[in-house]
PDB file of N, CA and C in Angstrom:
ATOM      1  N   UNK A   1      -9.302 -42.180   4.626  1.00  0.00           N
ATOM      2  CA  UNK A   1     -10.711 -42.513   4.651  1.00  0.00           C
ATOM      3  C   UNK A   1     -11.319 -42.223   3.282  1.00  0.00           C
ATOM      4  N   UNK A   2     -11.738 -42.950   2.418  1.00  0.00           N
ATOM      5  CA  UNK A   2     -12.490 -42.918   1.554  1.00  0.00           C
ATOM      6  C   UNK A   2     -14.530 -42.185   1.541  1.00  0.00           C
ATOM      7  N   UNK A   3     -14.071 -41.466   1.074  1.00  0.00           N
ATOM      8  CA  UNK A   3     -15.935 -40.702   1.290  1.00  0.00           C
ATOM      9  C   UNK A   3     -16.722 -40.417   0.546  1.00  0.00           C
ATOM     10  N   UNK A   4     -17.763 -40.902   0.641  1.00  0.00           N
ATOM     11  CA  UNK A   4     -18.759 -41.486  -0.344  1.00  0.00           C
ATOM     12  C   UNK A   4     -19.144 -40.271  -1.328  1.00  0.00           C
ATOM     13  N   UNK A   5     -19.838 -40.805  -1.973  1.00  0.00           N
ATOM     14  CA  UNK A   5     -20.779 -39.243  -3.050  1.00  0.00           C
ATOM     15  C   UNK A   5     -21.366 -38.851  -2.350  1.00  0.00           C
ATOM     16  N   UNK A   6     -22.328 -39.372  -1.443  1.00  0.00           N
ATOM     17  CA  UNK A   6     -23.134 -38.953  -0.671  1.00  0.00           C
ATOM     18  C   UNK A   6     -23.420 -37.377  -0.406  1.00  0.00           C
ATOM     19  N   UNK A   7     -24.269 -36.484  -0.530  1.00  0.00           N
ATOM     20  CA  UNK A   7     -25.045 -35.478   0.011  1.00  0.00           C
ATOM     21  C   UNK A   7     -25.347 -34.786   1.020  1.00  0.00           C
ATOM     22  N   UNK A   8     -25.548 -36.012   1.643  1.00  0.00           N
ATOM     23  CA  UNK A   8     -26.486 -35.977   3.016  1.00  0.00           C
ATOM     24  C   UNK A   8     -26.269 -34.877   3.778  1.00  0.00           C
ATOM     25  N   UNK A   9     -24.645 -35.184   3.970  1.00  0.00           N
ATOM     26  CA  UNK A   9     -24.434 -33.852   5.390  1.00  0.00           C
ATOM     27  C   UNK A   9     -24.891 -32.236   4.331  1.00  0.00           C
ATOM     28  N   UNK A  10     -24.273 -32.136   3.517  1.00  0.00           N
ATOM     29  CA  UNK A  10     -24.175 -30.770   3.230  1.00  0.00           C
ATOM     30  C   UNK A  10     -25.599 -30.209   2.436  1.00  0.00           C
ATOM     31  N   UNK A  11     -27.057 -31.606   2.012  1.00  0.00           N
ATOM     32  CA  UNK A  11     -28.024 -31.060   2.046  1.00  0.00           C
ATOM     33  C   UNK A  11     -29.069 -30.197   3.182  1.00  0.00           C
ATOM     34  N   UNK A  12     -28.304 -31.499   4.597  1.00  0.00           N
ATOM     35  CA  UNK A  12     -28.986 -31.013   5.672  1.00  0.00           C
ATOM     36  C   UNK A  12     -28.778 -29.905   6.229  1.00  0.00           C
ATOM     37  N   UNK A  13     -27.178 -29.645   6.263  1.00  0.00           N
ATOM     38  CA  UNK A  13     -26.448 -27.934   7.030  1.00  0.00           C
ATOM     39  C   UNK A  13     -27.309 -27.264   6.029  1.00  0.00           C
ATOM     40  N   UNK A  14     -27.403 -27.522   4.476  1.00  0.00           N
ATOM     41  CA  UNK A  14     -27.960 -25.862   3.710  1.00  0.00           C
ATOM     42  C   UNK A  14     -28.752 -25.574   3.745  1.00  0.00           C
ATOM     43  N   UNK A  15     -29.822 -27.030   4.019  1.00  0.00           N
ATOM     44  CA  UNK A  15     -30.775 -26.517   4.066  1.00  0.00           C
ATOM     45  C   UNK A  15     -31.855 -26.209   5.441  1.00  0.00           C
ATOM     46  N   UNK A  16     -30.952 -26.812   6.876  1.00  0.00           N
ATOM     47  CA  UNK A  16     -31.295 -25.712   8.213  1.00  0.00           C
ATOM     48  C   UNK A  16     -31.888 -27.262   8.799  1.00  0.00           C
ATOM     49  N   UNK A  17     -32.106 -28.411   7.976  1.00  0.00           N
ATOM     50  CA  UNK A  17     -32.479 -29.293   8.946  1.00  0.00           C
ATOM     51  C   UNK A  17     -31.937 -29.771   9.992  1.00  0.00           C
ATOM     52  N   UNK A  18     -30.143 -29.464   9.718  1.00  0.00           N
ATOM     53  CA  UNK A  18     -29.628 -29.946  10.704  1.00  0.00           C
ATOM     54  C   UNK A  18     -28.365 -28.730  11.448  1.00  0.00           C
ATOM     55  N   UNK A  19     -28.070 -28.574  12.324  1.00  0.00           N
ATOM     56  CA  UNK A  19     -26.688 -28.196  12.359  1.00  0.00           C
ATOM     57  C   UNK A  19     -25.954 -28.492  13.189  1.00  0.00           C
ATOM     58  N   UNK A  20     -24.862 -27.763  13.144  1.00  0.00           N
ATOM     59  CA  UNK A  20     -23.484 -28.085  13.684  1.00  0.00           C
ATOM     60  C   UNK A  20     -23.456 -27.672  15.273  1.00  0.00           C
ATOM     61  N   UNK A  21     -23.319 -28.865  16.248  1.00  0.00           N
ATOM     62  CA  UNK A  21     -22.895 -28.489  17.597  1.00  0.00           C
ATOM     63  C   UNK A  21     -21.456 -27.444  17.587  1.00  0.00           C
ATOM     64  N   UNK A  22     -22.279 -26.218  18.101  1.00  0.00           N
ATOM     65  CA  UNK A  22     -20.880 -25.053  18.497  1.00  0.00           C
ATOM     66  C   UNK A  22     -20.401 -25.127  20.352  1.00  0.00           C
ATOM     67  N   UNK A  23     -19.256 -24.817  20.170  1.00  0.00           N
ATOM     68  CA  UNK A  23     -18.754 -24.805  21.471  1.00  0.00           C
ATOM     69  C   UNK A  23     -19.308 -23.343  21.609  1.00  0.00           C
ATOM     70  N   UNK A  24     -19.522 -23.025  22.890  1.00  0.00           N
ATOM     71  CA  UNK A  24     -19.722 -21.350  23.470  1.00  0.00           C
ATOM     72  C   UNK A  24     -18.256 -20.721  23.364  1.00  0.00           C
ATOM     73  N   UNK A  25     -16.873 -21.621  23.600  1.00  0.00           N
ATOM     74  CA  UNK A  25     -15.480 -21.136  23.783  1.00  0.00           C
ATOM     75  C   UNK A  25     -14.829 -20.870  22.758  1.00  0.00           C
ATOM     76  N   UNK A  26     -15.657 -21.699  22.046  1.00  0.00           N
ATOM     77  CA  UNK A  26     -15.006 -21.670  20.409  1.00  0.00           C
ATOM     78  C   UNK A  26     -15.855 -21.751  19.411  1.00  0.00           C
ATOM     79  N   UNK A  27     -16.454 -20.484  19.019  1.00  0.00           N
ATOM     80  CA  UNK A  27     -17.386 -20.588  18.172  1.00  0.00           C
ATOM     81  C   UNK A  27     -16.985 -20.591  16.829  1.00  0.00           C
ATOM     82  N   UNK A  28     -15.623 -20.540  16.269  1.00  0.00           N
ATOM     83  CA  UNK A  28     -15.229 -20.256  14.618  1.00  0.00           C
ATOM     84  C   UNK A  28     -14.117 -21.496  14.694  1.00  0.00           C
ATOM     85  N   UNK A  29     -14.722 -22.560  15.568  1.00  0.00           N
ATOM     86  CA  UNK A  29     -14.002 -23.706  15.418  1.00  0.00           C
ATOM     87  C   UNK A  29     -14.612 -25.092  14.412  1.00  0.00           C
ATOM     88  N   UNK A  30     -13.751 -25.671  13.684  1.00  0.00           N
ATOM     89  CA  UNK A  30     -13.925 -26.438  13.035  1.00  0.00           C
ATOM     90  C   UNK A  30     -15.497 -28.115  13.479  1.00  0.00           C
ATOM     91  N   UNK A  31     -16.108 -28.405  12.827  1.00  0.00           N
ATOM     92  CA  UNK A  31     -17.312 -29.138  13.247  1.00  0.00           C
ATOM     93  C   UNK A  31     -16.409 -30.539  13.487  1.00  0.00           C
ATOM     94  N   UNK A  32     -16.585 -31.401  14.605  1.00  0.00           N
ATOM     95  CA  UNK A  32     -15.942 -32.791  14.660  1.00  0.00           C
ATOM     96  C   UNK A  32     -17.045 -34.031  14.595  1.00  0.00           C
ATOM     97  N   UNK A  33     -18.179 -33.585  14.950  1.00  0.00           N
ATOM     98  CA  UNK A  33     -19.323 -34.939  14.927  1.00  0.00           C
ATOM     99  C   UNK A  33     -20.460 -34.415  13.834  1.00  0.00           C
ATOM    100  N   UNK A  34     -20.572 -35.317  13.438  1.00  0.00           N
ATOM    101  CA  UNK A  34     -21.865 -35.262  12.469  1.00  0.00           C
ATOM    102  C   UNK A  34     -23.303 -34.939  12.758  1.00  0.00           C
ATOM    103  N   UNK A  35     -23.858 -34.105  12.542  1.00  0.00           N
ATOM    104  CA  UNK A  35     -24.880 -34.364  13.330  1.00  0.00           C
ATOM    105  C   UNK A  35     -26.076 -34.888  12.651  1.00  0.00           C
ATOM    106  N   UNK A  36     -26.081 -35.869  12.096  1.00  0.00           N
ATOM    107  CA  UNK A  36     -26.790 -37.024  11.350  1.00  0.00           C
ATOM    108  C   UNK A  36     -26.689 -38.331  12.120  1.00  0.00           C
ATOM    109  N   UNK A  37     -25.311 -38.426  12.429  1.00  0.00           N
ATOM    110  CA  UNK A  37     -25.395 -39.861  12.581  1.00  0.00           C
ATOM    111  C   UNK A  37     -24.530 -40.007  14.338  1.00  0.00           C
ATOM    112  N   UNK A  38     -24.082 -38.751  14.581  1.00  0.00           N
ATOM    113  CA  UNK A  38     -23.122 -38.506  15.802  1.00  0.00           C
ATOM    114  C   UNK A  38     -21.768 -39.196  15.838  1.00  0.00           C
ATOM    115  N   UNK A  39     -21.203 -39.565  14.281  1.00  0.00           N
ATOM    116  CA  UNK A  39     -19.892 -40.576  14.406  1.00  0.00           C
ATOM    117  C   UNK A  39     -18.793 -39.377  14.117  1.00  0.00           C
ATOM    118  N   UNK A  40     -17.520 -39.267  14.625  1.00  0.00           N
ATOM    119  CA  UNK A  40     -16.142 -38.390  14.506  1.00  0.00           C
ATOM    120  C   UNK A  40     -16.246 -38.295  12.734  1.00  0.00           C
ATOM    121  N   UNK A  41     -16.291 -36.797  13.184  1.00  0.00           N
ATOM    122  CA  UNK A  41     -15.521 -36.446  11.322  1.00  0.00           C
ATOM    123  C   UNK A  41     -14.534 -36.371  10.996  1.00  0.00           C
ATOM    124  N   UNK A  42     -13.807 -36.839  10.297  1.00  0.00           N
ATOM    125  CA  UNK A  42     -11.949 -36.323   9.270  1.00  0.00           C
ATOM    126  C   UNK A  42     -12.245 -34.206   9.194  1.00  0.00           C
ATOM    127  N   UNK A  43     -11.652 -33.662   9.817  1.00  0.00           N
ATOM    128  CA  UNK A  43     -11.651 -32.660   9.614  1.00  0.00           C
ATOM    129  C   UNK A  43     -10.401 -32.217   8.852  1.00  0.00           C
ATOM    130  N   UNK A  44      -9.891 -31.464   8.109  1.00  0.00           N
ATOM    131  CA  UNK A  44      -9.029 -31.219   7.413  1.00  0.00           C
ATOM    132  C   UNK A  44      -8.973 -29.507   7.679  1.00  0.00           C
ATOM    133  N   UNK A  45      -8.120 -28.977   7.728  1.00  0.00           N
ATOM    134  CA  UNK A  45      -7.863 -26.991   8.080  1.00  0.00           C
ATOM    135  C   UNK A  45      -6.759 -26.555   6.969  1.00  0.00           C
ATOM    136  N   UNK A  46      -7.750 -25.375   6.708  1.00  0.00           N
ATOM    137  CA  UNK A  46      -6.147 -25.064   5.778  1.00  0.00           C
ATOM    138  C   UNK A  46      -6.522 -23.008   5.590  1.00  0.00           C
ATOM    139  N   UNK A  47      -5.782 -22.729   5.317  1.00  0.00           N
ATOM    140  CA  UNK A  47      -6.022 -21.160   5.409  1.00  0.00           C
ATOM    141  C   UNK A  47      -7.058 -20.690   5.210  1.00  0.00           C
ATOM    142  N   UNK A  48      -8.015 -20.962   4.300  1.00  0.00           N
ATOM    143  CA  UNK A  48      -9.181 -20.335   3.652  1.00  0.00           C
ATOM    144  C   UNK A  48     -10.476 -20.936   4.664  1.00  0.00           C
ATOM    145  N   UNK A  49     -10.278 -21.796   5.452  1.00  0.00           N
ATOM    146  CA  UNK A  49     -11.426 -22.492   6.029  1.00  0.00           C
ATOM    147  C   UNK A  49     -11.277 -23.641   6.797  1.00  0.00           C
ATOM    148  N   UNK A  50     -11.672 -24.719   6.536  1.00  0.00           N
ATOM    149  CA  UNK A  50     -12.176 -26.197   7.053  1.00  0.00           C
ATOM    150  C   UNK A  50     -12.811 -27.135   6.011  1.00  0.00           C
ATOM    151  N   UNK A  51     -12.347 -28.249   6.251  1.00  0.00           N
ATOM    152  CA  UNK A  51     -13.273 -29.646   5.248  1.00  0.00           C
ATOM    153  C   UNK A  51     -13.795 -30.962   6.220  1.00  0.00           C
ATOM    154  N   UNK A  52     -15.087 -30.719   6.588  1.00  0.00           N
ATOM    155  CA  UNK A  52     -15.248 -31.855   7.467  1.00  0.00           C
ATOM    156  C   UNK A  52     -15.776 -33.042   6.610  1.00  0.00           C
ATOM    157  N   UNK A  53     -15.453 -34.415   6.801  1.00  0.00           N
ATOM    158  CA  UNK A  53     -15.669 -35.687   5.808  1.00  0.00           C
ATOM    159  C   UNK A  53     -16.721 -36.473   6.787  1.00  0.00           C
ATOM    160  N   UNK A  54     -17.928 -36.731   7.093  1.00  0.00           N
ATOM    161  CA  UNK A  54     -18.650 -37.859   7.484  1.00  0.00           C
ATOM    162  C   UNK A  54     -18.089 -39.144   6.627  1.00  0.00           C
ATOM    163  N   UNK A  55     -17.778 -40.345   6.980  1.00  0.00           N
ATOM    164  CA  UNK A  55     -17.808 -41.641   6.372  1.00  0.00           C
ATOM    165  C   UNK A  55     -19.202 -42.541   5.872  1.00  0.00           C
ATOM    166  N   UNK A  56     -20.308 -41.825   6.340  1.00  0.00           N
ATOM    167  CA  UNK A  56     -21.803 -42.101   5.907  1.00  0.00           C
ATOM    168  C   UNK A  56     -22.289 -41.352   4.906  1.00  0.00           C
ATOM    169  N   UNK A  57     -22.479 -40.139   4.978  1.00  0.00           N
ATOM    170  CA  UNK A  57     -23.086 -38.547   4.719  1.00  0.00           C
ATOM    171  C   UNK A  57     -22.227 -37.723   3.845  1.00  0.00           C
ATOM    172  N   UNK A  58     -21.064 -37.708   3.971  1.00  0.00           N
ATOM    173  CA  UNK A  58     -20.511 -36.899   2.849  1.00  0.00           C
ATOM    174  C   UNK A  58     -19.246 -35.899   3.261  1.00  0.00           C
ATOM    175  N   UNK A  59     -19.423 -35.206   2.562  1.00  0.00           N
ATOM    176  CA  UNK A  59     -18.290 -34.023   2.775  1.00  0.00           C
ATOM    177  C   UNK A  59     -18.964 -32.322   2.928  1.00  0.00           C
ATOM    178  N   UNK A  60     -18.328 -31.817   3.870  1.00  0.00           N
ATOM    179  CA  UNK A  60     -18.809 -30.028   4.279  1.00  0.00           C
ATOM    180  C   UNK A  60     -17.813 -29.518   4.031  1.00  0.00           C
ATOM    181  N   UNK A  61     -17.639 -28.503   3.472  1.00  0.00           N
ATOM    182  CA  UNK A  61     -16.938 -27.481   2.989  1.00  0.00           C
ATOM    183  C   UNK A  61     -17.173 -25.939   3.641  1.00  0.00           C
ATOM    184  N   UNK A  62     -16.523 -25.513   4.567  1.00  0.00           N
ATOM    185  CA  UNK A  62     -16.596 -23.707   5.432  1.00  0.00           C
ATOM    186  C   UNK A  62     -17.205 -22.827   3.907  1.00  0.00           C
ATOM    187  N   UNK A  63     -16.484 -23.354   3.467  1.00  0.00           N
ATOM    188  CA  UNK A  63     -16.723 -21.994   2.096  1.00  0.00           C
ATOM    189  C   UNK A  63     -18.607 -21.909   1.694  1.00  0.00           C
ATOM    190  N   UNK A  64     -19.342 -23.223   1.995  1.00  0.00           N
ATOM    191  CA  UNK A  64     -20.694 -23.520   1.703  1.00  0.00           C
ATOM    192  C   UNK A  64     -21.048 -23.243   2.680  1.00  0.00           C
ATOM    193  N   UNK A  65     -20.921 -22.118   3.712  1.00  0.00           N
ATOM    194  CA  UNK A  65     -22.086 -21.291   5.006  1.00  0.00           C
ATOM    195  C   UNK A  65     -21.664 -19.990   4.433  1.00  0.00           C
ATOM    196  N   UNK A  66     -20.438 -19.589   3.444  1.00  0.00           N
ATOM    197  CA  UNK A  66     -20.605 -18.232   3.231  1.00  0.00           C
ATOM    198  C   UNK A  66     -21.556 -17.522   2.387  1.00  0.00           C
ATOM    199  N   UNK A  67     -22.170 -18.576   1.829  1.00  0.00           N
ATOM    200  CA  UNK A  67     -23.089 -18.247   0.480  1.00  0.00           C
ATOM    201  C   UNK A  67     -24.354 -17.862   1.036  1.00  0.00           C
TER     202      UNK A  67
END
């Protein structure tokens, strides 16, 4: 999947307009829907975190909620 420059998602998570549907069962689980546009994200996992990709909106990075 190719993903745009786009902003969008990771202006909205930082800056509280939007966030991430949590499961109650799994709360340190990776984000799968956007919550901009409600379409499946490319999630990617790797030791240090998570990389979720919107195909509209952009790219989220775990490491950008530790700040």
């Amino acid at each position: 999947m190719k993903v745009p420059h786009s902003t969008a998602l990771a202006d909205a998570i930082l800056s509280g307009a939007a966030t991430f549907a949590v499961c109650q069962d799994r709360p340190n689980d990776a984000p799968r829907i956007c919550p901009l546009c409600g379409r499946r994200m490319v999630v990617k996992i790797n030791p240090l975190g998570w990389e979720a990709a919107c195909s509209r909106h952009g790219l989220f990075r775990s490491q950008w909620l530790e700040r």
